[in-house]
Protein backbone atom coordinates (compact mmCIF):
# COMPACT_ATOMS: atom_id res chain seq x y z
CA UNK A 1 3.05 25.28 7.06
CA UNK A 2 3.46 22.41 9.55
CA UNK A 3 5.77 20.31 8.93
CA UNK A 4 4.75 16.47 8.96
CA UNK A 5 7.10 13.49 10.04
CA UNK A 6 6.72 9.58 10.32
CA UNK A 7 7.16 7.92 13.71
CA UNK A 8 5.46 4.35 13.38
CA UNK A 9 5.53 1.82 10.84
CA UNK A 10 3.63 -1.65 10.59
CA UNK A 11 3.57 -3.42 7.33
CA UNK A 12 1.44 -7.01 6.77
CA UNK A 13 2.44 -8.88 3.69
CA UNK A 14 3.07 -11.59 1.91
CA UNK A 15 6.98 -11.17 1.85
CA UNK A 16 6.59 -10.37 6.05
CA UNK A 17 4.62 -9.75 8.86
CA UNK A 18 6.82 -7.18 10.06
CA UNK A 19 8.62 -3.79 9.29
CA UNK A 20 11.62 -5.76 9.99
CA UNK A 21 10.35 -9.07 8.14
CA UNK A 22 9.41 -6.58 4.85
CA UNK A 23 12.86 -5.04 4.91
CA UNK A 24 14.74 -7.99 5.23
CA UNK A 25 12.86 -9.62 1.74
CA UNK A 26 12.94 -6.63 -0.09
CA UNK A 27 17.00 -6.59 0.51
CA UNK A 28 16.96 -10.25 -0.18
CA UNK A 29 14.67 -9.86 -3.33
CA UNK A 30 12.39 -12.50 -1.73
CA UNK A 31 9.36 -13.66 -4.17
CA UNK A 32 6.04 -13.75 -2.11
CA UNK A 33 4.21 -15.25 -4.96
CA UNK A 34 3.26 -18.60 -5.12
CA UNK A 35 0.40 -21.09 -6.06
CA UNK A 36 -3.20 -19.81 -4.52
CA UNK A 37 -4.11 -21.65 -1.35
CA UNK A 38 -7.08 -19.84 -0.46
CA UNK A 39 -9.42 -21.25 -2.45
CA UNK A 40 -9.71 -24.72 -4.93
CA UNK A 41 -8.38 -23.31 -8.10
CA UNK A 42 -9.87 -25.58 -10.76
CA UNK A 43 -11.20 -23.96 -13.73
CA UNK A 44 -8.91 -20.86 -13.89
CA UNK A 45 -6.29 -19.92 -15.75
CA UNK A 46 -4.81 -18.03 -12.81
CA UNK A 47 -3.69 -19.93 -10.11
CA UNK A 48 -1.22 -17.47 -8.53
CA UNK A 49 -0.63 -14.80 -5.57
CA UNK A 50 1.51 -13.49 -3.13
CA UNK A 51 -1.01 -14.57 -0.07
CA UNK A 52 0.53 -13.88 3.05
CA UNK A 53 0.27 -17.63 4.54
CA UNK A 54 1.64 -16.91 8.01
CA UNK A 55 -0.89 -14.34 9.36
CA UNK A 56 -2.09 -14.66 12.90
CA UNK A 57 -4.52 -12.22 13.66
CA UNK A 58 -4.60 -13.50 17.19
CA UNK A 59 -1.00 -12.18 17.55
CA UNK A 60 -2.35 -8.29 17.32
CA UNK A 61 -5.92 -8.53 18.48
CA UNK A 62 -8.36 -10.63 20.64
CA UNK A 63 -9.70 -13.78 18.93
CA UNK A 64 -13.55 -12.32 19.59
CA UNK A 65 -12.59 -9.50 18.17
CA UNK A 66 -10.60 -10.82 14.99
CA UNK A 67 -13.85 -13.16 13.96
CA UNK A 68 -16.58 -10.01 14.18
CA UNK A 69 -13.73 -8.94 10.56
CA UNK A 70 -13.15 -9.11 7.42
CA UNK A 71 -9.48 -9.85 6.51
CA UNK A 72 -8.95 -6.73 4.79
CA UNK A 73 -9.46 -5.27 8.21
CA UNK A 74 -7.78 -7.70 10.34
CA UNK A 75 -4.50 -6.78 8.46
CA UNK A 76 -5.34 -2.82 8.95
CA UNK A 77 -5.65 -3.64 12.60
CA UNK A 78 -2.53 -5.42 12.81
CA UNK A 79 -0.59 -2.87 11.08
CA UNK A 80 -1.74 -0.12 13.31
CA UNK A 81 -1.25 -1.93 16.38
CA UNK A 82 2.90 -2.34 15.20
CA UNK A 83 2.79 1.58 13.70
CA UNK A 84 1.34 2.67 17.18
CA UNK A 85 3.72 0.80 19.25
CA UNK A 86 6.43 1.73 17.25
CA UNK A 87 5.27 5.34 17.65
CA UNK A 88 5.56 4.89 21.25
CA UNK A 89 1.17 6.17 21.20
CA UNK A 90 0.01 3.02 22.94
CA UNK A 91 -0.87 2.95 26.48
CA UNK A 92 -0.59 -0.11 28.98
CA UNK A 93 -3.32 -2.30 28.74
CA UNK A 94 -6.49 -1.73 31.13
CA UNK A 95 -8.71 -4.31 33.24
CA UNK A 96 -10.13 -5.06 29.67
CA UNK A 97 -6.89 -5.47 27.72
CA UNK A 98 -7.80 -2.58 25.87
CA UNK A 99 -4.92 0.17 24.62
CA UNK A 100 -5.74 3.49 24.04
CA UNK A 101 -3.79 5.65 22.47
CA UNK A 102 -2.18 8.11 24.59
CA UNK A 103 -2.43 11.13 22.56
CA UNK A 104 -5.41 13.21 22.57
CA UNK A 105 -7.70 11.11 20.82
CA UNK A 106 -10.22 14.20 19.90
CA UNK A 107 -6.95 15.25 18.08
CA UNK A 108 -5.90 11.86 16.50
CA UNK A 109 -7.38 10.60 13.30
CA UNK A 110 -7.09 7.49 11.15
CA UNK A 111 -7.41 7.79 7.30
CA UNK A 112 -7.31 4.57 5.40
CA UNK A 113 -7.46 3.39 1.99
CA UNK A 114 -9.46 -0.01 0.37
CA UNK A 115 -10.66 -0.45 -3.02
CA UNK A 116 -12.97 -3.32 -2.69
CA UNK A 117 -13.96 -3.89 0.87
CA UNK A 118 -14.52 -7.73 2.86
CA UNK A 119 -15.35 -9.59 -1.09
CA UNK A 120 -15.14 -13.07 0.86
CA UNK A 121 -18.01 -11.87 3.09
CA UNK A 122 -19.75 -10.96 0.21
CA UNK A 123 -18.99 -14.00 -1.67
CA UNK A 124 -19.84 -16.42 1.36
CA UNK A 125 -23.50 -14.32 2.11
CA UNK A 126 -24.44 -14.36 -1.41
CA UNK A 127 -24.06 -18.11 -1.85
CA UNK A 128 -25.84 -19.16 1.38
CA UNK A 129 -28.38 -16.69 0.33
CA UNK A 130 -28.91 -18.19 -3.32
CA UNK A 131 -28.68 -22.11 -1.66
CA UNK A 132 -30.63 -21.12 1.94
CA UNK A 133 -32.31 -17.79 1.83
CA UNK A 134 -31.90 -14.60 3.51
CA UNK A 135 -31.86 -15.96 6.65
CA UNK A 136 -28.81 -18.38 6.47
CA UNK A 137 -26.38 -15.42 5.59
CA UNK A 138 -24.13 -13.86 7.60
CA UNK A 139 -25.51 -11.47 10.84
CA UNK A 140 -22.52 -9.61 10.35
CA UNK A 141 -22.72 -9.55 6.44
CA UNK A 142 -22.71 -5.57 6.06
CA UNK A 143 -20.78 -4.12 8.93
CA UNK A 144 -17.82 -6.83 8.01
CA UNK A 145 -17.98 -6.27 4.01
CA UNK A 146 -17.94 -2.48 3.96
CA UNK A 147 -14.30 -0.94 3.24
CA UNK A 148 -14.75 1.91 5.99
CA UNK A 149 -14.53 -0.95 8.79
CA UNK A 150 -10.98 -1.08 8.79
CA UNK A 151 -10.85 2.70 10.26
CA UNK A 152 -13.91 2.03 12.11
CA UNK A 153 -12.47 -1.17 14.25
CA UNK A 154 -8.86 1.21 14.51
CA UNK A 155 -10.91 3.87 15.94
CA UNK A 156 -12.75 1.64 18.90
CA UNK A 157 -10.06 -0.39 19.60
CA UNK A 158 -7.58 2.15 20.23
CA UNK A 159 -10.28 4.38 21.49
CA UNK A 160 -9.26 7.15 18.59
CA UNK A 161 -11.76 9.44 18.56
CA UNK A 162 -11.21 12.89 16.37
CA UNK A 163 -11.84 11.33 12.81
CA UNK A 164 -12.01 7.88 11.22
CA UNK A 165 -11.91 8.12 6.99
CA UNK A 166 -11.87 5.81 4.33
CA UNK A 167 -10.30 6.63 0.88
CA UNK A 168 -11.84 4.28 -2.29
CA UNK A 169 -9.93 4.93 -5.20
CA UNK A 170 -8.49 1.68 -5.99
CA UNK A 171 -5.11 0.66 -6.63
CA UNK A 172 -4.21 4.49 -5.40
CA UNK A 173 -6.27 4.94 -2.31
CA UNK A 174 -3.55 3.62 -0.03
CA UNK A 175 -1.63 7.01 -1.53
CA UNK A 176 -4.53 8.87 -1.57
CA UNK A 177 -5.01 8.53 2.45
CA UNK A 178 -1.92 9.14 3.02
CA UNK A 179 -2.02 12.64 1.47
CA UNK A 180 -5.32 13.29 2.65
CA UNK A 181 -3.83 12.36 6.35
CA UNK A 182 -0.97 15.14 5.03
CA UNK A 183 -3.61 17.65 4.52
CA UNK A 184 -5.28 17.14 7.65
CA UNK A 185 -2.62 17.55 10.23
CA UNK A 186 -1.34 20.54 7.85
CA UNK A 187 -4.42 22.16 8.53
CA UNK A 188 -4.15 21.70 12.06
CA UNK A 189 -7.20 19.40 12.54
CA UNK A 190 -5.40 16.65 14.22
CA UNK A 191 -2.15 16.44 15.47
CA UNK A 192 -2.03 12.58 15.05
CA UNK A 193 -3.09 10.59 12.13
CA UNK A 194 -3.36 6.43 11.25
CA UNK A 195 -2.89 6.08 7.92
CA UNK A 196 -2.06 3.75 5.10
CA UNK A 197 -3.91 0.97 2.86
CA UNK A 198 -5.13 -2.32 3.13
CA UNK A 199 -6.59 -5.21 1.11
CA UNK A 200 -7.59 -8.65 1.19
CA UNK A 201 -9.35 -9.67 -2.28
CA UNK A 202 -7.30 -13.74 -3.09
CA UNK A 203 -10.83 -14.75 -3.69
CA UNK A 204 -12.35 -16.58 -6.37
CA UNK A 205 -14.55 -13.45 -7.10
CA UNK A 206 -12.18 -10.89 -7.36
CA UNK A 207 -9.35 -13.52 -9.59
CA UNK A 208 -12.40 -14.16 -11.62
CA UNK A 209 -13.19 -10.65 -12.07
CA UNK A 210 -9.89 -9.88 -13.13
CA UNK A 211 -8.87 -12.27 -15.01
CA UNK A 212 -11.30 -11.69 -17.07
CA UNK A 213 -10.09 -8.18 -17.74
CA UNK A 214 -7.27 -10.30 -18.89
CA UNK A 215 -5.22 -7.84 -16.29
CA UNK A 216 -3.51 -11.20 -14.44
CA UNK A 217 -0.34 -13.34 -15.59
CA UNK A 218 -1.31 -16.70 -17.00
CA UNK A 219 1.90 -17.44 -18.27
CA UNK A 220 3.96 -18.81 -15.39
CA UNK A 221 1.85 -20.32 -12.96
CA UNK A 222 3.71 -23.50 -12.78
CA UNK A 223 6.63 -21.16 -11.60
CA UNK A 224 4.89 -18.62 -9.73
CA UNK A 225 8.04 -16.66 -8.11
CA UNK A 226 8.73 -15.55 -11.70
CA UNK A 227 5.31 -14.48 -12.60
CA UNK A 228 5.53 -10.70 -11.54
CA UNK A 229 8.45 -8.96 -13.74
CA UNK A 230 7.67 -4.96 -13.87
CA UNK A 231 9.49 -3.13 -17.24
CA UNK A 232 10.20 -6.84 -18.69
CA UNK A 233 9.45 -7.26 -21.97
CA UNK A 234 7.80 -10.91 -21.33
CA UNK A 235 6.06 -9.40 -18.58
CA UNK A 236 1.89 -10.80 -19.04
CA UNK A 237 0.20 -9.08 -16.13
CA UNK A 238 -0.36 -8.27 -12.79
CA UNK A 239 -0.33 -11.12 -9.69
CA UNK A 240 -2.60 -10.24 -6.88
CA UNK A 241 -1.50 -9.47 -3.45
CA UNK A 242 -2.85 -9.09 -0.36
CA UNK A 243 -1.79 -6.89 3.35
CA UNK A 244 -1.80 -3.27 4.88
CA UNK A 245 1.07 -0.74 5.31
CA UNK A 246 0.21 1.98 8.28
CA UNK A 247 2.12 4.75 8.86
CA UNK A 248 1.65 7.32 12.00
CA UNK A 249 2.00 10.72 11.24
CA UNK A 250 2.16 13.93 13.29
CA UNK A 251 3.02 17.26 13.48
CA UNK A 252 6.54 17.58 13.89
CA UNK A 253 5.91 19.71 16.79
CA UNK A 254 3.49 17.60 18.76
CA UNK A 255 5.96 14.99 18.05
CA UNK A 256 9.23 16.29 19.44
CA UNK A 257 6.93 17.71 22.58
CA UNK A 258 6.54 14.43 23.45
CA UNK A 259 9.69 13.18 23.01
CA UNK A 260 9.03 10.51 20.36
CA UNK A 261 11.69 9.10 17.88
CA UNK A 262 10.61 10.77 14.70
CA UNK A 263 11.55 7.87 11.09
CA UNK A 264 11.64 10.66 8.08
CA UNK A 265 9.72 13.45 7.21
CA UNK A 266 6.87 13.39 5.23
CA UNK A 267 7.32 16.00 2.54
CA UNK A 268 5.10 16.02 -0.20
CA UNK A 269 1.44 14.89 -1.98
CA UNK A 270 0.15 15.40 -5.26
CA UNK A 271 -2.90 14.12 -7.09
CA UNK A 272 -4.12 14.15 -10.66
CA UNK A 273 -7.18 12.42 -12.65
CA UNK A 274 -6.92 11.22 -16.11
CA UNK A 275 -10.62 11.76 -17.17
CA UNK A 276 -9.33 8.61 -19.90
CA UNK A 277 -10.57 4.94 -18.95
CA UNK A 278 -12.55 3.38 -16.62
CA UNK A 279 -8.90 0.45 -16.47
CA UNK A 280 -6.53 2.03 -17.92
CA UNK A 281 -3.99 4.72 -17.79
CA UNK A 282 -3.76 7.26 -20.66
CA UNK A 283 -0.91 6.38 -22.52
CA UNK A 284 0.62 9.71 -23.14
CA UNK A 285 1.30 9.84 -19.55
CA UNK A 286 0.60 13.74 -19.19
CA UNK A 287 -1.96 13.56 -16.54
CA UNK A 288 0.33 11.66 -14.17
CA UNK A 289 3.25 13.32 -14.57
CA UNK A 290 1.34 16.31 -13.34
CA UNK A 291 0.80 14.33 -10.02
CA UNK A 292 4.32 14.04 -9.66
CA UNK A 293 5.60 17.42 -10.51
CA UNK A 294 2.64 18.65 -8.17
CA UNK A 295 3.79 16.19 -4.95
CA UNK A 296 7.50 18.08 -5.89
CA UNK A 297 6.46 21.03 -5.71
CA UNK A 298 4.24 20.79 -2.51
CA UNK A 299 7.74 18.95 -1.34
CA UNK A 300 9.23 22.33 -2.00
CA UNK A 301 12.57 20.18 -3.52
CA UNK A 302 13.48 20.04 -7.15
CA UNK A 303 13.15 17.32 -9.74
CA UNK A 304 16.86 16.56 -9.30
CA UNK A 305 16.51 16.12 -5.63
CA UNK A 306 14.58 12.47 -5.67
CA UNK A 307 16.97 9.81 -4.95
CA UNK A 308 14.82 6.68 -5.61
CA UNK A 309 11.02 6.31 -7.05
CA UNK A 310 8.86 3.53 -6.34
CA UNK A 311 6.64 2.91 -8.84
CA UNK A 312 3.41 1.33 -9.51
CA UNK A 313 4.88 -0.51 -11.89
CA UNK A 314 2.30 -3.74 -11.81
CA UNK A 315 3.94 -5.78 -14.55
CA UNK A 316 0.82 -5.37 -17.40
CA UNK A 317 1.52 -4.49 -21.00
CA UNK A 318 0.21 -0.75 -21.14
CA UNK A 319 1.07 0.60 -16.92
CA UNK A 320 4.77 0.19 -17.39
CA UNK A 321 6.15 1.86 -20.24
CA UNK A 322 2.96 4.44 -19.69
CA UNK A 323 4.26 5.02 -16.50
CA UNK A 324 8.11 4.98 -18.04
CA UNK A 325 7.03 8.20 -19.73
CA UNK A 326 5.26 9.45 -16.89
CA UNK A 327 8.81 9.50 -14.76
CA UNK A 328 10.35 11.30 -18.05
CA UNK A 329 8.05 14.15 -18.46
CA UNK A 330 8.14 15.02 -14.86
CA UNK A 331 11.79 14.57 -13.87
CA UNK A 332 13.61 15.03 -17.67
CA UNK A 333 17.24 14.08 -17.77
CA UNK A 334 17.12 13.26 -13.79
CA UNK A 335 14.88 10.25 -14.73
CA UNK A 336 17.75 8.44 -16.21
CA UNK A 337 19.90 9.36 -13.26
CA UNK A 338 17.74 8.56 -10.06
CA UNK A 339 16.91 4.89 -8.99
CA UNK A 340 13.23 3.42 -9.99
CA UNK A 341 12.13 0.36 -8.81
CA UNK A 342 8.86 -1.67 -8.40
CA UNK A 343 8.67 -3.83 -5.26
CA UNK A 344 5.24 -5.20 -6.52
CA UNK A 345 7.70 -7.88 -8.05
CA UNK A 346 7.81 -9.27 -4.91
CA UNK A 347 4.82 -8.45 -3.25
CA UNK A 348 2.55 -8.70 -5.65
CA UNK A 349 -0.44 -6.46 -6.31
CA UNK A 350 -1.94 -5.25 -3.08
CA UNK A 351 -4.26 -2.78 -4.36
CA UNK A 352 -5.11 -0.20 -1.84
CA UNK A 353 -2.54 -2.35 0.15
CA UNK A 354 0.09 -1.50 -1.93
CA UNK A 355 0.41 2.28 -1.13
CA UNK A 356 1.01 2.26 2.49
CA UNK A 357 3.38 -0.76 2.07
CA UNK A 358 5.44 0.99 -1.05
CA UNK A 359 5.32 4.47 1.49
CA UNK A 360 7.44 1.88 4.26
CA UNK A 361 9.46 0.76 1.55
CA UNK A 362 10.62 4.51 0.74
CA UNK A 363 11.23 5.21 3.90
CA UNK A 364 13.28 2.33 4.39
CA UNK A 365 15.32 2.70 1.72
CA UNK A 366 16.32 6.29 3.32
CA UNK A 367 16.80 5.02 7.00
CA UNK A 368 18.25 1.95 5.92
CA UNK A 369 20.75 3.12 2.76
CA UNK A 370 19.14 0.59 0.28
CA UNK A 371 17.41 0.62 -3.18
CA UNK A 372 14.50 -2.37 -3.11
CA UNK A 373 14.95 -4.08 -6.58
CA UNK A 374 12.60 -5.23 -9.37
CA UNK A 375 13.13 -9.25 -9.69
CA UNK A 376 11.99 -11.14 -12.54
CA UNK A 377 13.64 -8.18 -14.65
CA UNK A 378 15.93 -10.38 -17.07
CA UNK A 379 14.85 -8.73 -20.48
CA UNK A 380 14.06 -5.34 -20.06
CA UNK A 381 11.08 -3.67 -22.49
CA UNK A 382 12.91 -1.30 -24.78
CA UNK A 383 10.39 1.39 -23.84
CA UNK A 384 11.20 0.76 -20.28
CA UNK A 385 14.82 2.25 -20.39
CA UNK A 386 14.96 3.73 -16.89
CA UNK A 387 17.59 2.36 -14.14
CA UNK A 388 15.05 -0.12 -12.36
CA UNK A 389 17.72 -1.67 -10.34
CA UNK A 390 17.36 -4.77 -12.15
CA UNK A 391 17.44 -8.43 -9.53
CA UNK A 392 19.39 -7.58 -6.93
CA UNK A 393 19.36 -4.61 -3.65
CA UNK A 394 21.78 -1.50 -4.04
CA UNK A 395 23.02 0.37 -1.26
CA UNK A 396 23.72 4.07 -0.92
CA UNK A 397 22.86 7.38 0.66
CA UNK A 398 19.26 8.33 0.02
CA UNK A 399 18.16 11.86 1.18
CA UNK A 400 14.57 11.69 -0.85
CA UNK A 401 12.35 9.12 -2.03
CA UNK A 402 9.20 9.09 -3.64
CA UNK A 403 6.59 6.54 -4.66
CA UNK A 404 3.68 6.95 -7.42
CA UNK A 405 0.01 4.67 -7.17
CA UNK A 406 -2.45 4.64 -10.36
CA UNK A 407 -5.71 3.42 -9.55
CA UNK A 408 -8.34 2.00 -12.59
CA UNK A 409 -11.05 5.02 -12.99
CA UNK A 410 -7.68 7.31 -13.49
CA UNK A 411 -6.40 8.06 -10.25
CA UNK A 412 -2.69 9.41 -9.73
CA UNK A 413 -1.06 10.11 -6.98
CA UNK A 414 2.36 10.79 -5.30
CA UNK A 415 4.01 11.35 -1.90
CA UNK A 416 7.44 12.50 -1.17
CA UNK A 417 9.49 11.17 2.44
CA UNK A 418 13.06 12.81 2.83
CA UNK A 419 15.58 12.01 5.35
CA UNK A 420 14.81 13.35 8.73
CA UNK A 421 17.62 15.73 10.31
């Protein structure tokens, strides 16, 4: 079986707009939550996200170019554009400014992951068509609001040309593409893939929608840094996020042919349903513990072997001690041993988002010696009794990490990165 390693990173978020920028705040245990800008907040009872309010699409991609998107997919493109040049895949630019990648783009592929798709173009055509009509909404309404434009504006403006998928399972399809991306270059289809998650949903629309699944934290909004606090036992709900995390993968072959600097090694995938609840996760945990003991064994490591877990952990009432047991039945004693943390604390929720940018975070807690905390974790659930490195960074040598998405409909997954030697 081919063996599958990492050589670009690009991470958009509210906490940085960098690989570099994300590292830093998750070592810092920066908050990116804060009072909702976006939008005139009156009438909710959520008023809080972690918006990324420094994002310059202009930076990454031509301003034509940048207003023809959605923001879910001006983040995706961004991303990619860092993972590729990291990756060393980008070519100079041409006459047009355009650059391609330089691997065979009938052999490269990008494999992406959004749950909801452009929801502000959808919110903005649907008003002007209720107040104006049909013809007073957006020319661009469908191509910008559907979630398989992110991959589609990768694929043209890098000229990638061999595949170009979307995953839509919710809060796990950033996961989900990743293993899917796995799978492919396994199997010999490409020898390149694009891959990660991205979402853009700080919209009245979507914080309407769920806060009235009562899913969001009302409590602190007047001090919005504390909102988010995974495995606390005060902990009231989820804070919405927003940004992309895109990874490059490739063979391990095709990468050392060319000579590229190869990050970690991308080990392992595994996938459950939990044929439960349309929101939420069954509670004896059984059906995602099977994702994780299948992503092990696909790793071909042991339980024992997994240095440091990122979890979902979103900070609601039934994910995080459901998940708690989750990490018991599949790793047993080692569970109370290994590191577990839930950088949605600072992030927030990022939905598909949140996979590719929690895969970055494992890897750089194994290139960079460092175990992202949970903030906000001051009075820990009872039922939540794992070590969630509780405030504050620790440092130490990580061989293996692993990080776990669960996505509403009752979607688990897992991937598994180890050290590269």
């Amino acid at each position: 079986m081919k063996k599958v390693v990492v050589t670009g990173m690009g991470a958009i978020s509210a906490i940085g707009n960098s690989v570099k920028d994300f590292s830093d705040s998750l070592k810092a245990g920066k908050s990116g939550v804060g009072k909702i800008t976006q939008f005139d907040t009156t009438g909710f009872d959520v008023t809080i996200a972690a918006e990324n309010k420094n994002f310059d699409p202009s930076v990454w991609m031509d301003k034509k170019e940048a207003r023809k998107m959605a923001r879910f997919t001006q983040f995706a493109v961004a991303a990619a554009h860092q993972a590729l040049e990291q990756a060393g895949l980008l070519q100079p630019a041409d006459a047009e400014g355009k650059r391609h990648v330089t691997s065979d783009p009938l052999k490269t592929g990008i494999v992406l992951g959004n749950g909801i798709g452009g929801f502000e173009i959808v919110s903005e055509s649907m008003k002007k068509l209720f107040e104006a009509g049909p013809k007073r909404m957006l020319p661009l309404t469908i191509p910008m609001m559907i979630p398989n434009e992110a991959a589609g504006n990768i694929s043209m403006i890098y000229g990638i040309k061999g595949l170009a998928l979307t995953q839509v399972t919710a809060c796990a399809a950033g996961t989900d593409a990743l293993g899917q991306a796995l799978d492919l270059i396994r199997a010999g289809r490409c020898d390149v893939v694009v891959s990660g998650g991205t979402e853009a949903v700080i919209i009245p629309f979507a914080v309407g929608g769920f806060q009235m699944l009562k899913a969001l934290s009302t409590k602190r909004c007047n001090e919005p840094e504390k909102a988010c606090r995974p495995f606390d036992a005060d902990r009231d709900g989820f804070v919405l996020g927003e940004g992309a995390g895109i990874l490059v993968l490739e063979s391990e072959e095709h990468a050392k042919k060319r000579g590229a600097k190869i990050i970690a090694e991308f080990a392992g995938y595994g996938v459950s349903a939990d044929g439960y609840h349309i929101t939420a996760p069954d509670p004896t945990g059984v059906s995602g513990s099977t994702a994780i003991k299948k992503a092990i064994e696909d790793a071909g490591i042991k339980p024992s072997d997994v240095d440091y877990y990122n979890a979902h952990g979103t900070s609601t009432e039934i994910n995080d001690p459901t998940e708690t047991k989750m990490l018991k039945m599949a790793f047993g004693d080692h569970a109370y041993k290994m590191k577990v943390s839930s950088t949605k604390s600072m992030t927030g929720h990022c939905i598909a988002g949140g996979g590719g940018l929690e895969a970055i975070a494992c890897i750089l807690a194994i290139t960079e010696g460092f175990y992202p905390p949970t903030i906000n974790l001051d009075n820990p659930d009872p039922e939540c009794d794992l070590d969630y490195v509780p405030n504050k960074a620790q440092y130490g040598n990580i061989n293996i990490a692993a990080s776990g998405s669960l996505g509403f409909g009752g979607h688990n997954c897992v991937v598994i990165f180890k050290k590269y030697n």
